[in-house]
N, C-alpha and C. Protein backbone atom coordinates (compact mmCIF):
# COMPACT_ATOMS: atom_id res chain seq x y z
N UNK A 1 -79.18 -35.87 94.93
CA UNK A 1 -80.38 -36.37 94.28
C UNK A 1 -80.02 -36.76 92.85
N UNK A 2 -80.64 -37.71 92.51
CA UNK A 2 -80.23 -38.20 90.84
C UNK A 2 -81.57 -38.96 90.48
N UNK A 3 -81.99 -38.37 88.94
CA UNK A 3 -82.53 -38.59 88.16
C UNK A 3 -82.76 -40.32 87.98
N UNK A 4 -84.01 -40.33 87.17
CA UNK A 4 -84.10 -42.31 87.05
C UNK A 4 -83.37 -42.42 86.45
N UNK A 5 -83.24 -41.83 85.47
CA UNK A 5 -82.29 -42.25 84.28
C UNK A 5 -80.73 -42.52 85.16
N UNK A 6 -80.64 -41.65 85.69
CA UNK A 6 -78.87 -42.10 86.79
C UNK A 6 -79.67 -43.27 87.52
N UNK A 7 -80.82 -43.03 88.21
CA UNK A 7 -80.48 -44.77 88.72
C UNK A 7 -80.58 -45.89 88.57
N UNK A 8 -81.13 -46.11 86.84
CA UNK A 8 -81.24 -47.12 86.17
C UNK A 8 -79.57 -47.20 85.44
N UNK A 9 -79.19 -45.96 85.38
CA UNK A 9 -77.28 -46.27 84.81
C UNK A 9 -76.49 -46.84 86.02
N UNK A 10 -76.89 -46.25 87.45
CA UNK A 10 -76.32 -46.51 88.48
C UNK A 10 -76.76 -48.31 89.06
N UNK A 11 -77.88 -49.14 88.73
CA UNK A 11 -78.38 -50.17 89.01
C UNK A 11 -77.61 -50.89 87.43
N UNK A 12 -77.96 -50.36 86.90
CA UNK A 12 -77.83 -51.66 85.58
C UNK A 12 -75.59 -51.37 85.47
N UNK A 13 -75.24 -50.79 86.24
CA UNK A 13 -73.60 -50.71 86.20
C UNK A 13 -73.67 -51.52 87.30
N UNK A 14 -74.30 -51.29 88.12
CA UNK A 14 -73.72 -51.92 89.46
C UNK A 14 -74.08 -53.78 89.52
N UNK A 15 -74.84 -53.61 88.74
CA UNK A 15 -75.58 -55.34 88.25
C UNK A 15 -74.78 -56.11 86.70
N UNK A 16 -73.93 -55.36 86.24
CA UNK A 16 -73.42 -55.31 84.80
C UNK A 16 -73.01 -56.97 84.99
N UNK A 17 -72.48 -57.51 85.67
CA UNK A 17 -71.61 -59.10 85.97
C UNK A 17 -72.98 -60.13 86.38
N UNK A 18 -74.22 -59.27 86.79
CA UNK A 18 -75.29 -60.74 87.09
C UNK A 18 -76.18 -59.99 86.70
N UNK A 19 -76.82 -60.16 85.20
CA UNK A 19 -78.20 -60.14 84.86
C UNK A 19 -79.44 -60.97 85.67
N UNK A 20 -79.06 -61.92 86.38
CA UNK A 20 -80.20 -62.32 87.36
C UNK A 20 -80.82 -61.48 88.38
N UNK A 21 -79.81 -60.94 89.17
CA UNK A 21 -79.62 -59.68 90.28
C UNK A 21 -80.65 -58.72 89.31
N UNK A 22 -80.03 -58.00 88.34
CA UNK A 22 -80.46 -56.82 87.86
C UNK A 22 -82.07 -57.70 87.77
N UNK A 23 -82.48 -58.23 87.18
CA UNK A 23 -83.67 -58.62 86.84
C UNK A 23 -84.65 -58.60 88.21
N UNK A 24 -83.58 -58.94 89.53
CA UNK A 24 -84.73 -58.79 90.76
C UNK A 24 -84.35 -57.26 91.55
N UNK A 25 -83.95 -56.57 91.04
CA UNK A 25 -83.63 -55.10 91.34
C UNK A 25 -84.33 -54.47 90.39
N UNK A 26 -84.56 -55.17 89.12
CA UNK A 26 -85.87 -54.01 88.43
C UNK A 26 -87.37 -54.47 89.05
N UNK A 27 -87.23 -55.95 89.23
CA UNK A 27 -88.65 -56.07 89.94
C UNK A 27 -89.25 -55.58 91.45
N UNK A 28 -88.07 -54.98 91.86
CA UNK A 28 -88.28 -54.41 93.10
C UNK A 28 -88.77 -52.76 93.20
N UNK A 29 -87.96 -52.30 91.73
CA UNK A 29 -88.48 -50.89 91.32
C UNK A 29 -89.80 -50.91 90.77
N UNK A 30 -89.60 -51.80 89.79
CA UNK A 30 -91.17 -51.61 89.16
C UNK A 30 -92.38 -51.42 89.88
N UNK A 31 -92.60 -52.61 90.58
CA UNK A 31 -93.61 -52.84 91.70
C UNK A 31 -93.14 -51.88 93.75
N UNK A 32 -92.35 -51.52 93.40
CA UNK A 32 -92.16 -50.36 94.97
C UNK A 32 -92.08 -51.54 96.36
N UNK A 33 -90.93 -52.49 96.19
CA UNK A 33 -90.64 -53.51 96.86
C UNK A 33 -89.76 -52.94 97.85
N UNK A 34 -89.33 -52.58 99.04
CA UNK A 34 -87.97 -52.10 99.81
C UNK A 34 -87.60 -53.27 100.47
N UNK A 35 -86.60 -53.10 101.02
CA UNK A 35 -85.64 -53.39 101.98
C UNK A 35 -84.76 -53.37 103.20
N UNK A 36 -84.83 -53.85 103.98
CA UNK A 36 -85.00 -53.55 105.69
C UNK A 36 -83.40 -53.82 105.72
N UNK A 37 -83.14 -53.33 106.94
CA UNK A 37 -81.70 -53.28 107.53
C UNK A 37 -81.14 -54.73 107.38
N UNK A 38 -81.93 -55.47 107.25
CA UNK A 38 -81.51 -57.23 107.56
C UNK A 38 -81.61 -58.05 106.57
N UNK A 39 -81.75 -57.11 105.49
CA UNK A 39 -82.54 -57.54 104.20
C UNK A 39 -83.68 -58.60 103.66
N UNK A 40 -84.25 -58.63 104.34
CA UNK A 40 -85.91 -58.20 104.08
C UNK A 40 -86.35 -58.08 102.97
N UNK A 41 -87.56 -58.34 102.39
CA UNK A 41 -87.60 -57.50 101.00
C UNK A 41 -89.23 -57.75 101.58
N UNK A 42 -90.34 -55.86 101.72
CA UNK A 42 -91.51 -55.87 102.08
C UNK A 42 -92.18 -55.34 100.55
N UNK A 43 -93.54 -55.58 100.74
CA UNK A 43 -94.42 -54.76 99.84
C UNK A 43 -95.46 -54.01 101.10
N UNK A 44 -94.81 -53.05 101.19
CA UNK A 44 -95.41 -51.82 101.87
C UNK A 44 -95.00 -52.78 103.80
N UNK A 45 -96.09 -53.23 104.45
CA UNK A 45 -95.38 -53.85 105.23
C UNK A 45 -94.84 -55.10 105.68
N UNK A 46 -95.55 -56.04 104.64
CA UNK A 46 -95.95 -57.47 104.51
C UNK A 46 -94.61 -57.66 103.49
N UNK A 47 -94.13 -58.84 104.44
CA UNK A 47 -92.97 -59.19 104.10
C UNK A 47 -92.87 -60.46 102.95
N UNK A 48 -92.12 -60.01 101.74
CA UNK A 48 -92.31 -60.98 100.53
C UNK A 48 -91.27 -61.91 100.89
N UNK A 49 -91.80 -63.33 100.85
CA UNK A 49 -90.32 -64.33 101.03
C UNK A 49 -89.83 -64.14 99.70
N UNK A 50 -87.93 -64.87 100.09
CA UNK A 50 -87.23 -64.74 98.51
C UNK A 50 -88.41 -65.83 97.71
N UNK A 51 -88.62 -66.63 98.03
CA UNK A 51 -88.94 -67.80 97.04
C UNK A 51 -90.02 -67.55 95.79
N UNK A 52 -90.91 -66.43 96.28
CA UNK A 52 -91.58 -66.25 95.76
C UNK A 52 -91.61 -64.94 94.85
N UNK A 53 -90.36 -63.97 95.05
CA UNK A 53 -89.75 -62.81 94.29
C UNK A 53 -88.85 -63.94 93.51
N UNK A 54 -88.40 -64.52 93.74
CA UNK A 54 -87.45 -66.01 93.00
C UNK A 54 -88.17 -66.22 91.71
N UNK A 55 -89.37 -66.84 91.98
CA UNK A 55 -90.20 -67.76 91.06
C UNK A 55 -91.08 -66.69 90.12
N UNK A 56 -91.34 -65.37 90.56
CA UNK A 56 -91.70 -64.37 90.00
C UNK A 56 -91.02 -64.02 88.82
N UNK A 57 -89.24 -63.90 88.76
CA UNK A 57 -88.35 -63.80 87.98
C UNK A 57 -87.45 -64.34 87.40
N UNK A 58 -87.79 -65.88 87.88
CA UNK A 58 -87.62 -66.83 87.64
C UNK A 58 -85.32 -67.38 87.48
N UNK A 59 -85.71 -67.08 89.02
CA UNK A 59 -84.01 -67.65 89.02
C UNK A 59 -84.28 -67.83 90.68
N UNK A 60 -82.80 -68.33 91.33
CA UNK A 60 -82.98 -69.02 92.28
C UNK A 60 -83.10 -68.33 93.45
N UNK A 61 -83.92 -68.78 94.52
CA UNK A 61 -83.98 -67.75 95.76
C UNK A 61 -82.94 -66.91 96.26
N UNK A 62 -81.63 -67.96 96.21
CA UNK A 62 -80.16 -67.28 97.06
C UNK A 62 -80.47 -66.28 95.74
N UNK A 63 -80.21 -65.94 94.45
CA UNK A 63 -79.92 -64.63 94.17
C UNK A 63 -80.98 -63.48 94.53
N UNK A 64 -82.48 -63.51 94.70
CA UNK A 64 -83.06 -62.59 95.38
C UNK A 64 -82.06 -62.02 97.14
N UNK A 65 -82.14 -63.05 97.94
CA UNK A 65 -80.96 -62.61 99.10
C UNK A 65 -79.40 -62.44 98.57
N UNK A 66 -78.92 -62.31 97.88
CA UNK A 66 -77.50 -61.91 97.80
C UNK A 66 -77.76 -60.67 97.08
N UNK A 67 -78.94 -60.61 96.07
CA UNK A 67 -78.97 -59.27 95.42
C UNK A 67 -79.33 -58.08 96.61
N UNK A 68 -79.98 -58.46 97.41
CA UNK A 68 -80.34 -57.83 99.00
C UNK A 68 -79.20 -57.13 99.56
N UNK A 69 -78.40 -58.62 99.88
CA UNK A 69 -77.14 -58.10 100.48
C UNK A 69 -76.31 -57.41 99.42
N UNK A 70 -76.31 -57.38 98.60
CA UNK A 70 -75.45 -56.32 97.69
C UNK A 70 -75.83 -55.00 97.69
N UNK A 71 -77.25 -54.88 97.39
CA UNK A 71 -78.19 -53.71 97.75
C UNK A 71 -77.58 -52.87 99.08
N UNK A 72 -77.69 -53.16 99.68
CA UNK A 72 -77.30 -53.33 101.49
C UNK A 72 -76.08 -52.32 101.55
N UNK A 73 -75.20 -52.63 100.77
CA UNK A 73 -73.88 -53.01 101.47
C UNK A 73 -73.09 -51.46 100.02
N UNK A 74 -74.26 -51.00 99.46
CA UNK A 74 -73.92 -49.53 98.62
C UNK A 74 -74.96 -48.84 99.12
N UNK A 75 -73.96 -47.48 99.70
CA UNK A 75 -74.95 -46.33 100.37
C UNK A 75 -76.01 -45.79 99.53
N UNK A 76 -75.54 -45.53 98.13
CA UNK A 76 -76.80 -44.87 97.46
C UNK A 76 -77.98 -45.95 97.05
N UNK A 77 -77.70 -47.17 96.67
CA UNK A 77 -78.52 -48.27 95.99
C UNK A 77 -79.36 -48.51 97.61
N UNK A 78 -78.79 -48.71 98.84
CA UNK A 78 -79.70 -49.01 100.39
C UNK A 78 -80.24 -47.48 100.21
N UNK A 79 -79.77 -46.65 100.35
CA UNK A 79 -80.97 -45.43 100.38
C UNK A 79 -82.20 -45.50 99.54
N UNK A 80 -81.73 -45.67 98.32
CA UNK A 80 -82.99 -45.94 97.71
C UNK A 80 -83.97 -47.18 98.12
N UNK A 81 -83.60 -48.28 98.20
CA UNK A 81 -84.24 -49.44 98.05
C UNK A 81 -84.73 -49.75 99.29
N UNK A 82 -84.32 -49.11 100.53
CA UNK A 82 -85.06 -48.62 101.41
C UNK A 82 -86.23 -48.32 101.66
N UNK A 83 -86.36 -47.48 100.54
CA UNK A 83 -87.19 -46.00 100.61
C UNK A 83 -88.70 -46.51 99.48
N UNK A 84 -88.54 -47.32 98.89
CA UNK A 84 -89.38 -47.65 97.89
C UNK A 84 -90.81 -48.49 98.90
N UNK A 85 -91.75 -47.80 98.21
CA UNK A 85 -93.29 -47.92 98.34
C UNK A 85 -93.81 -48.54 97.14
N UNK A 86 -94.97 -49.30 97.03
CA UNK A 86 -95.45 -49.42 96.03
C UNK A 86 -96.59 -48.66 96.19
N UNK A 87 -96.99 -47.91 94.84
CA UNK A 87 -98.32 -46.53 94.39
C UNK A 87 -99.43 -46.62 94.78
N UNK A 88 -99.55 -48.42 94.77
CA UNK A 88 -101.25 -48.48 95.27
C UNK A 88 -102.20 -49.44 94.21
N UNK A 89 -103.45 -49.31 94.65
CA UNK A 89 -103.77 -49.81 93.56
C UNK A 89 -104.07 -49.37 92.22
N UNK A 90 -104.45 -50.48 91.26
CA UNK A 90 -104.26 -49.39 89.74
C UNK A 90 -105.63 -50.17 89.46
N UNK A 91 -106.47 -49.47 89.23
CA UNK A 91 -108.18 -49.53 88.79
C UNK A 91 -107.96 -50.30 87.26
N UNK A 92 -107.42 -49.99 86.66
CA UNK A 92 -107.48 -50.37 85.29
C UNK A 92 -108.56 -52.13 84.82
N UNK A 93 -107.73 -52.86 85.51
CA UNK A 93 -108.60 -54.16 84.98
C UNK A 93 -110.13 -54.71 85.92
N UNK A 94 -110.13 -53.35 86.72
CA UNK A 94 -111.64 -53.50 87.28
C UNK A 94 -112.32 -52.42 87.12
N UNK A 95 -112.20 -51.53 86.37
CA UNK A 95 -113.00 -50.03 85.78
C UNK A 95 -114.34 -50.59 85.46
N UNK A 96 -114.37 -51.73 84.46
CA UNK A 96 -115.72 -51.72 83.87
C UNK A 96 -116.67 -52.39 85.14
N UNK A 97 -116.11 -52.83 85.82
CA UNK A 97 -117.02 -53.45 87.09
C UNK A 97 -117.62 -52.08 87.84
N UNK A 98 -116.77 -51.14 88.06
CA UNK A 98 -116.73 -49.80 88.63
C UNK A 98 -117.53 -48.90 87.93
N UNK A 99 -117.64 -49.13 86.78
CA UNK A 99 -119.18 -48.37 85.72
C UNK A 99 -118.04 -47.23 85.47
N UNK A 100 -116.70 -47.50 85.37
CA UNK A 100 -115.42 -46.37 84.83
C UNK A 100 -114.97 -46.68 83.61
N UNK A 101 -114.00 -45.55 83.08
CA UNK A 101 -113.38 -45.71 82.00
C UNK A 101 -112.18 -45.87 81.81
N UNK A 102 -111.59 -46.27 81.14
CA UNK A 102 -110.34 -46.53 80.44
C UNK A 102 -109.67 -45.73 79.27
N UNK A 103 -108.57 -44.84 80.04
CA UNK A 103 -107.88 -44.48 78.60
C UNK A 103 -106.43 -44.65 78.79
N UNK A 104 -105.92 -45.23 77.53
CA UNK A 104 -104.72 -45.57 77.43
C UNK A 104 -104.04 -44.90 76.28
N UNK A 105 -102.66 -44.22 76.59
CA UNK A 105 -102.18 -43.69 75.90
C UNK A 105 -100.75 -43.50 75.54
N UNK A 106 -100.10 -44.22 73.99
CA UNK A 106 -98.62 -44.15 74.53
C UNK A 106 -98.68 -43.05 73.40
N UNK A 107 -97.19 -42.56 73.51
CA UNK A 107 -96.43 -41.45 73.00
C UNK A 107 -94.88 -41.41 73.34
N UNK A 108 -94.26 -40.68 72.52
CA UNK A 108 -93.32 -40.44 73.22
C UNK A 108 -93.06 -39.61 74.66
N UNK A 109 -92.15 -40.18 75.65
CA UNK A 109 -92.31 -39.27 76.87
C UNK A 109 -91.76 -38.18 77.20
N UNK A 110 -90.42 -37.61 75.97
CA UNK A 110 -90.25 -36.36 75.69
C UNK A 110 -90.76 -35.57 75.72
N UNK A 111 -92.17 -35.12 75.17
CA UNK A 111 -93.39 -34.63 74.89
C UNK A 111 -93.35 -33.55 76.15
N UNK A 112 -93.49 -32.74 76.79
CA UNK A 112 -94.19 -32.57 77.91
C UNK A 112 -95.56 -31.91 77.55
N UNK A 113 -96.31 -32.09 78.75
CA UNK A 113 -97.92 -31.60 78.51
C UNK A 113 -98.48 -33.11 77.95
N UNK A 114 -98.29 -34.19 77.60
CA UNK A 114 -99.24 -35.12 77.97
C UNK A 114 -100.18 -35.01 78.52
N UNK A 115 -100.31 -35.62 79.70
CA UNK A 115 -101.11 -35.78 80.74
C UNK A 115 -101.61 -34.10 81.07
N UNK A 116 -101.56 -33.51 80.66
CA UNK A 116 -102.27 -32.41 81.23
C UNK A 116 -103.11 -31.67 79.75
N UNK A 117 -102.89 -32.04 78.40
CA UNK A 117 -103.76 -32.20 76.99
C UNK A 117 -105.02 -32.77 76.93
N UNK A 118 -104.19 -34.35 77.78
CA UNK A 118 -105.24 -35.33 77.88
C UNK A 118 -106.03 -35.36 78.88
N UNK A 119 -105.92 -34.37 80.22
CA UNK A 119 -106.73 -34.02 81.30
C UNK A 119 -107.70 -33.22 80.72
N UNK A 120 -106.98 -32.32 79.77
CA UNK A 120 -108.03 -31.17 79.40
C UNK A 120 -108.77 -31.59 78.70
N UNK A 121 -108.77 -32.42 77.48
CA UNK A 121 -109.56 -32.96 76.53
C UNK A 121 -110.82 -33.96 77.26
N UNK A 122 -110.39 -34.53 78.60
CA UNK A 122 -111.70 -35.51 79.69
C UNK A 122 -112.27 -34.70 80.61
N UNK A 123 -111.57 -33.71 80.99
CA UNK A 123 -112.46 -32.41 81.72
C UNK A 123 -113.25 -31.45 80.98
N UNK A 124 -112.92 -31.50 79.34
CA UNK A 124 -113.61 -30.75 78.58
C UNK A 124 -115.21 -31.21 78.50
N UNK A 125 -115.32 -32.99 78.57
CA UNK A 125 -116.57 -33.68 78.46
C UNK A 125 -116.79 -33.67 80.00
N UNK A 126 -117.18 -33.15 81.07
CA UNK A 126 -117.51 -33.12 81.93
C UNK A 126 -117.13 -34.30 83.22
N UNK A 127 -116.01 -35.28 82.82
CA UNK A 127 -115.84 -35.94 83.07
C UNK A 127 -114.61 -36.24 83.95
N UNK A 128 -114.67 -36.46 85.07
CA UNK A 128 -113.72 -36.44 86.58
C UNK A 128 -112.65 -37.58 85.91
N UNK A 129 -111.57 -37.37 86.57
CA UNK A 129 -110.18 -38.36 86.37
C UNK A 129 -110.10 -39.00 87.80
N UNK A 130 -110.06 -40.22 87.83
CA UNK A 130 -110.45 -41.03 89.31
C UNK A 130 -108.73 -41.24 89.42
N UNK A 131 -107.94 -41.46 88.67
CA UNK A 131 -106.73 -42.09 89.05
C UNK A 131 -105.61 -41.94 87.81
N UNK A 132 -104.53 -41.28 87.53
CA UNK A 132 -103.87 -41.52 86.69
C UNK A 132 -101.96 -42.27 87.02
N UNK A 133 -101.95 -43.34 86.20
CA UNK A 133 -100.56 -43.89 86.46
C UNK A 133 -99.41 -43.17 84.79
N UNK A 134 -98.33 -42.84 84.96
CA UNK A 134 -98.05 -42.29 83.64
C UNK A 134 -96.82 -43.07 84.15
N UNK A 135 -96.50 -44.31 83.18
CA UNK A 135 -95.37 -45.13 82.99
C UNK A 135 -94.04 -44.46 83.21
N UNK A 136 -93.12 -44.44 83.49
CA UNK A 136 -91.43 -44.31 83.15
C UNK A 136 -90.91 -44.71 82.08
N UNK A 137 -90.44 -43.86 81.29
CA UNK A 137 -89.53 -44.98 79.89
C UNK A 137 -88.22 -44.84 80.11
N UNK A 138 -87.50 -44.80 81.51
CA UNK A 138 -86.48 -45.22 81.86
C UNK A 138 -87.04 -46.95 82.28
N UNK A 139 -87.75 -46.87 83.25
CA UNK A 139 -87.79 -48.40 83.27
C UNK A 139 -88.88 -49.36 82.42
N UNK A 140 -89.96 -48.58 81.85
CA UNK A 140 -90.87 -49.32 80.84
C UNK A 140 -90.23 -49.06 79.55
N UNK A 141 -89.69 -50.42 78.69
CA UNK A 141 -89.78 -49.59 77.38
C UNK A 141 -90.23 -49.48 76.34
N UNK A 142 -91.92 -49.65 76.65
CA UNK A 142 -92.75 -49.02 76.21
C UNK A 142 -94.01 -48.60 76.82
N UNK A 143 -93.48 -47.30 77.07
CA UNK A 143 -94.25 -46.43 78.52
C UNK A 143 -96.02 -46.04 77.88
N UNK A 144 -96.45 -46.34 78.64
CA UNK A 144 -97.88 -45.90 78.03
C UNK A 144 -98.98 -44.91 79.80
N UNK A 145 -99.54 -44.12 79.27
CA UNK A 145 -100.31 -43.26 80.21
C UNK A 145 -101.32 -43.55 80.23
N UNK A 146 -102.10 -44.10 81.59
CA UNK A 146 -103.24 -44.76 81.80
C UNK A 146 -104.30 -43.99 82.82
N UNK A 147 -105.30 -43.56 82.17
CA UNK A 147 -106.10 -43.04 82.93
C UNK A 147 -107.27 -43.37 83.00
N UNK A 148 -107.84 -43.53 84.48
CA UNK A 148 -109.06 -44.10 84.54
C UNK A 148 -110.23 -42.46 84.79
N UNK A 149 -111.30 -42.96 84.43
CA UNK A 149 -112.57 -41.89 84.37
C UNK A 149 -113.77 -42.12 85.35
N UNK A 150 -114.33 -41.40 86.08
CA UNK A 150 -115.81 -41.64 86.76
C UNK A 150 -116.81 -42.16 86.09
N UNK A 151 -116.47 -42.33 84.80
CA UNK A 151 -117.46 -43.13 83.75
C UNK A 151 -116.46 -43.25 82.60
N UNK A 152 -117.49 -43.74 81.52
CA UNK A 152 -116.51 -43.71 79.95
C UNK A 152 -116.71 -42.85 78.93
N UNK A 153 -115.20 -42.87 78.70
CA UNK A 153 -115.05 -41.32 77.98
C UNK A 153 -115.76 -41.68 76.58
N UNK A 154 -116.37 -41.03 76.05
CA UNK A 154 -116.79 -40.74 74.55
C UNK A 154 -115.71 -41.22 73.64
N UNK A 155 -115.86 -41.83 72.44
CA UNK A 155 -115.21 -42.56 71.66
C UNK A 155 -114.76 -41.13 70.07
N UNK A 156 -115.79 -40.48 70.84
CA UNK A 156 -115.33 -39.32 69.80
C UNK A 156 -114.79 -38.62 70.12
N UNK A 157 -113.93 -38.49 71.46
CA UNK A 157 -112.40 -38.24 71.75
C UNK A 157 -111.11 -38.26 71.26
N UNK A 158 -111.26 -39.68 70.52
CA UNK A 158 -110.06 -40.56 70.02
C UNK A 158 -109.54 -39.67 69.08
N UNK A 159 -109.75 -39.19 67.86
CA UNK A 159 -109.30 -38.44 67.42
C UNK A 159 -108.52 -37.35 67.92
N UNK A 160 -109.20 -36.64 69.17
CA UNK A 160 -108.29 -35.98 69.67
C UNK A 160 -107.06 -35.74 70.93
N UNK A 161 -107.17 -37.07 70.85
CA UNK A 161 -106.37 -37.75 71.81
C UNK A 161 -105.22 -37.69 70.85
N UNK A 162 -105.18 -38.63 69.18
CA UNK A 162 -104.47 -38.37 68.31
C UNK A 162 -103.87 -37.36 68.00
N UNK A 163 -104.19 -35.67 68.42
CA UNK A 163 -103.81 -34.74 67.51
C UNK A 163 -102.95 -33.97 68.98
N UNK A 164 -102.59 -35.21 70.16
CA UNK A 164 -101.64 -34.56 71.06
C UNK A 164 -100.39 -34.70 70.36
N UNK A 165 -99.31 -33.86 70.21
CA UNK A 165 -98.13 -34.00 69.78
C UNK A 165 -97.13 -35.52 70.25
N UNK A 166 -96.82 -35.81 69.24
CA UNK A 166 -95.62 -37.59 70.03
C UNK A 166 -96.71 -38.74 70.32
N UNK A 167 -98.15 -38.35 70.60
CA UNK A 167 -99.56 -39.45 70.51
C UNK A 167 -98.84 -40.63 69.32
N UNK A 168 -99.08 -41.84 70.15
CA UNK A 168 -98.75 -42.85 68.30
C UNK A 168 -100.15 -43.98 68.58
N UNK A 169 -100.77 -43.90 69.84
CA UNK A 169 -101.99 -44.76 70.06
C UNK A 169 -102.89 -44.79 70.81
N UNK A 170 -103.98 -44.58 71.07
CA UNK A 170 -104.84 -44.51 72.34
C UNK A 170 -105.79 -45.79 71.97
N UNK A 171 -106.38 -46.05 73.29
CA UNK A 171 -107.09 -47.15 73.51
C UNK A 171 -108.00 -46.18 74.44
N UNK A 172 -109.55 -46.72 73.97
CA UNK A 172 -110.62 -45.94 75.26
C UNK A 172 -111.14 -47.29 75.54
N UNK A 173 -111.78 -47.43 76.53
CA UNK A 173 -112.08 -48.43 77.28
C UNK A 173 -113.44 -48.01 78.37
């Protein structure tokens, strides 16, 4: 088993000679894209053509399929890339339609207890957590923690959203 951080050293070494490749091997992590024995590239089961992972990242289809077959053809990089799901959906840019809230929060991700400060501080106002996504700053690099609410959080929060340790910004929404 190895850490993101090893498999972003282990992807960005193994991609070191084609920054195009690497660029459609992070878009495959980011978004939870896998890869079938025949190389394939699905989002969950619905199969993405290259052309359009191509034009997404803007280089030419053959390198989405050769980055495949490279994928393929290393036991640890096919185990993984295999194995990748994408999370689902992320509420964020339809909350306010949803009569929900928005909180956004970067910090450093050293920190631990984030997300569980900032749980306590929205459960303190009586207020349910419908969905939380908490970025990677191995592959975001600039990771921010996004949590949506059963309604909207109080604006007189913010402050204490601020006084989480490594906090450098929140957004309520």
């Amino acid at each position: 088993m190895c850490s993101v951080k090893a498999l972003w050293k282990n992807i960005n070494t193994f991609f070191e000679d084609s920054p195009s490749k690497l660029k459609v091997a992070r878009l495959m992590v980011e978004i939870g894209l896998r890869i079938d024995n025949e190389g394939k590239i699905y989002c969950d089961e619905i199969e993405i053509p290259a052309t359009k992972i191509a034009a997404a990242v803007r280089v030419d289809r053959r390198v989405v399929k050769e980055t495949a077959k490279s994928i393929l053809q290393t036991k640890e990089l096919r185990r993984l890339f295999m194995h990748l799901r994408p999370a689902g959906p992320l509420l964020r840019d339809i909350a306010q339609y949803l009569g929900y809230g928005v909180v956004e929060i970067r910090a450093k991700p050293e920190y631990i207890g984030i997300i569980a400060e900032a749980s306590a501080l929205i459960a303190g106002e009586g207020i349910s957590i419908r969905q939380i996504l908490a970025e990677d700053a191995e592959i975001y690099p600039d990771p921010k923690l996004t949590l949506i609410t059963e309604k909207p959080v109080p604006g007189e929060l913010l402050p204490k959203f601020l006084k989480i340790p490594t906090v450098t910004r929140v957004t309520i929404a």
